[in-house]
C-alpha atoms as a PDB file:
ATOM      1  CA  UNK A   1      -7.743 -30.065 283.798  1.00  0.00           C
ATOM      2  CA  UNK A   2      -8.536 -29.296 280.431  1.00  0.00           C
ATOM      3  CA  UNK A   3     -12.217 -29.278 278.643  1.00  0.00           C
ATOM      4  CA  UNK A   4     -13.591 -30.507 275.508  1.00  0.00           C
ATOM      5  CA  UNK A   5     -16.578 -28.774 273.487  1.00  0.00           C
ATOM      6  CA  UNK A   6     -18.244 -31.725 272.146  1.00  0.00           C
ATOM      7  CA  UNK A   7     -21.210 -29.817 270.595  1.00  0.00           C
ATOM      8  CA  UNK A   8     -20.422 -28.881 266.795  1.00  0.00           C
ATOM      9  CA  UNK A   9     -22.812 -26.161 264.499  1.00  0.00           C
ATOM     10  CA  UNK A  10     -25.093 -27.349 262.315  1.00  0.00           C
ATOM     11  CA  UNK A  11     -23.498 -28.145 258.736  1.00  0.00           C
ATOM     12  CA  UNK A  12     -24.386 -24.971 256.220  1.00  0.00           C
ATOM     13  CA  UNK A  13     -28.385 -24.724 255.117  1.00  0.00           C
ATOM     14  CA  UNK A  14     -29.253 -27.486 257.706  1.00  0.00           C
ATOM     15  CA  UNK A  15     -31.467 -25.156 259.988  1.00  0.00           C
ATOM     16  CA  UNK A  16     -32.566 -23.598 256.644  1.00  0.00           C
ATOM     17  CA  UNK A  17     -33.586 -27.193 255.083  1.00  0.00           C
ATOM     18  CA  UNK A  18     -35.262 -28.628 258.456  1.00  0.00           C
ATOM     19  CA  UNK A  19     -37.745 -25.081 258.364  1.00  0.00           C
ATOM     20  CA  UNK A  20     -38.014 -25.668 255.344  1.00  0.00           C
ATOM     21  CA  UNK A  21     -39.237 -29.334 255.717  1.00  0.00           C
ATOM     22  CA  UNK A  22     -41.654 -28.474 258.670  1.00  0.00           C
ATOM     23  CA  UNK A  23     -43.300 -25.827 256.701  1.00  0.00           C
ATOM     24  CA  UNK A  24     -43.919 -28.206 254.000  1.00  0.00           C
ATOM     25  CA  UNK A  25     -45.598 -31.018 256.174  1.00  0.00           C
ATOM     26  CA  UNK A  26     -47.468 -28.019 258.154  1.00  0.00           C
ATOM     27  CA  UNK A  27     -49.089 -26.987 255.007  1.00  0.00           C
ATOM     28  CA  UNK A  28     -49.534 -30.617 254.152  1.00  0.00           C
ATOM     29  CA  UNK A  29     -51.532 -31.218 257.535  1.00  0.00           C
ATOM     30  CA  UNK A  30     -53.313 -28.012 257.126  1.00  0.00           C
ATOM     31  CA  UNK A  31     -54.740 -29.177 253.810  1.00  0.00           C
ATOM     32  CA  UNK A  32     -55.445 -32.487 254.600  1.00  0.00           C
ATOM     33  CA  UNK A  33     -57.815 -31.391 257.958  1.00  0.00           C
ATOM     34  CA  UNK A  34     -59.415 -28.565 255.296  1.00  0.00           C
ATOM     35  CA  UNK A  35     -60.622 -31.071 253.296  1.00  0.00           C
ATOM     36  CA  UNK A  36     -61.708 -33.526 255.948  1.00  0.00           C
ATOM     37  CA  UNK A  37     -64.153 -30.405 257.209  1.00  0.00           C
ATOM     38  CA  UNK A  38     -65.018 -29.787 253.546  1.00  0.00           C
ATOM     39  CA  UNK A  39     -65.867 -33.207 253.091  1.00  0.00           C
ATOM     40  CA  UNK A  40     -67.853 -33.938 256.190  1.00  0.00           C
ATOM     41  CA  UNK A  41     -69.838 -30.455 255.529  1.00  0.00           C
ATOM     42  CA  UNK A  42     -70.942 -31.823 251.835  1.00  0.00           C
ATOM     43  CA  UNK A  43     -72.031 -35.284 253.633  1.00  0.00           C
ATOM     44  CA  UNK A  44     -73.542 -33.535 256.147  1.00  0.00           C
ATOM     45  CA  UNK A  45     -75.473 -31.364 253.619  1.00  0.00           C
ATOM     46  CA  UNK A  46     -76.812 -34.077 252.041  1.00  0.00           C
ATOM     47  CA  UNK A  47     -78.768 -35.342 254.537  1.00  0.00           C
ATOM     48  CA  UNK A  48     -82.573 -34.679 255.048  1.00  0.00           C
ATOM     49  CA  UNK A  49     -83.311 -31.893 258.400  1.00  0.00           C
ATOM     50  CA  UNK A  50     -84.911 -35.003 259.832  1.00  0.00           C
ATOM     51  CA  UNK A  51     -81.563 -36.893 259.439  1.00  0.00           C
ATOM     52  CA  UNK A  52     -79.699 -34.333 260.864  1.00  0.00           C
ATOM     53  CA  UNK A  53     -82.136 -33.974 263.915  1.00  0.00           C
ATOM     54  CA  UNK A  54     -81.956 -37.690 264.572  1.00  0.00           C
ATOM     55  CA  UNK A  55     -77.611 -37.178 264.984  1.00  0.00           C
ATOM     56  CA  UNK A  56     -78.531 -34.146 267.539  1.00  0.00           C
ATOM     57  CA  UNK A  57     -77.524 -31.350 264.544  1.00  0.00           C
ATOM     58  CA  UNK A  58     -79.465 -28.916 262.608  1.00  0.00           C
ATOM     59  CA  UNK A  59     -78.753 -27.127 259.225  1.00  0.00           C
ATOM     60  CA  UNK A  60     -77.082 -24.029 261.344  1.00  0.00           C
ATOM     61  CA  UNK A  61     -73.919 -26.724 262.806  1.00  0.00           C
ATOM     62  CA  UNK A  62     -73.126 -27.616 259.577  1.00  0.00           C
ATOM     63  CA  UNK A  63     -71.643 -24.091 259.030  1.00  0.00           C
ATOM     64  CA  UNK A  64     -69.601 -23.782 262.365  1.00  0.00           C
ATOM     65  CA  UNK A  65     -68.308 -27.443 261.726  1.00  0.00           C
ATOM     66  CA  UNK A  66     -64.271 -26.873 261.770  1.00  0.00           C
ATOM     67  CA  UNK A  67     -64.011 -23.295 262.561  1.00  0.00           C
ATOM     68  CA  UNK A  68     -62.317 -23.786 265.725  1.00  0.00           C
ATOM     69  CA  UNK A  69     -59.614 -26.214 264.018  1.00  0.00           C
ATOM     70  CA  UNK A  70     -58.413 -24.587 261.646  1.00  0.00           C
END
């Protein structure tokens, strides 16, 4: 009985390229949800304390707004 490998190594620098390619679109996703927090935070600035009260927030949320995603 005889047996076949019939996996094969990935071609030179294709590992290499792939990393490469998910560290781009990491960075890429990291900056995109940065500025959707840095966005939202200037909106919610802008809003009067009684606007913010009425959306269950006060001027203190605004700062912790994204810290635990990113």
């Amino acid at each position: 009985m005889a047996a076949y490998e019939t996996t094969r190594p990935a071609p030179l620098g294709a590992i290499t390229t792939f990393h490469l390619v998910q560290s781009i679109w990491t960075l890429v996703h990291k900056l995109r949800d940065w500025n959707d927090v840095r966005l939202t935070r200037h909106a919610l600035d802008k809003l009067s304390d009684r606007e913010l009260e009425d959306i269950g927030l006060c001027r203190g949320d605004i700062d912790g707004l994204g810290k635990q995603r990113l």
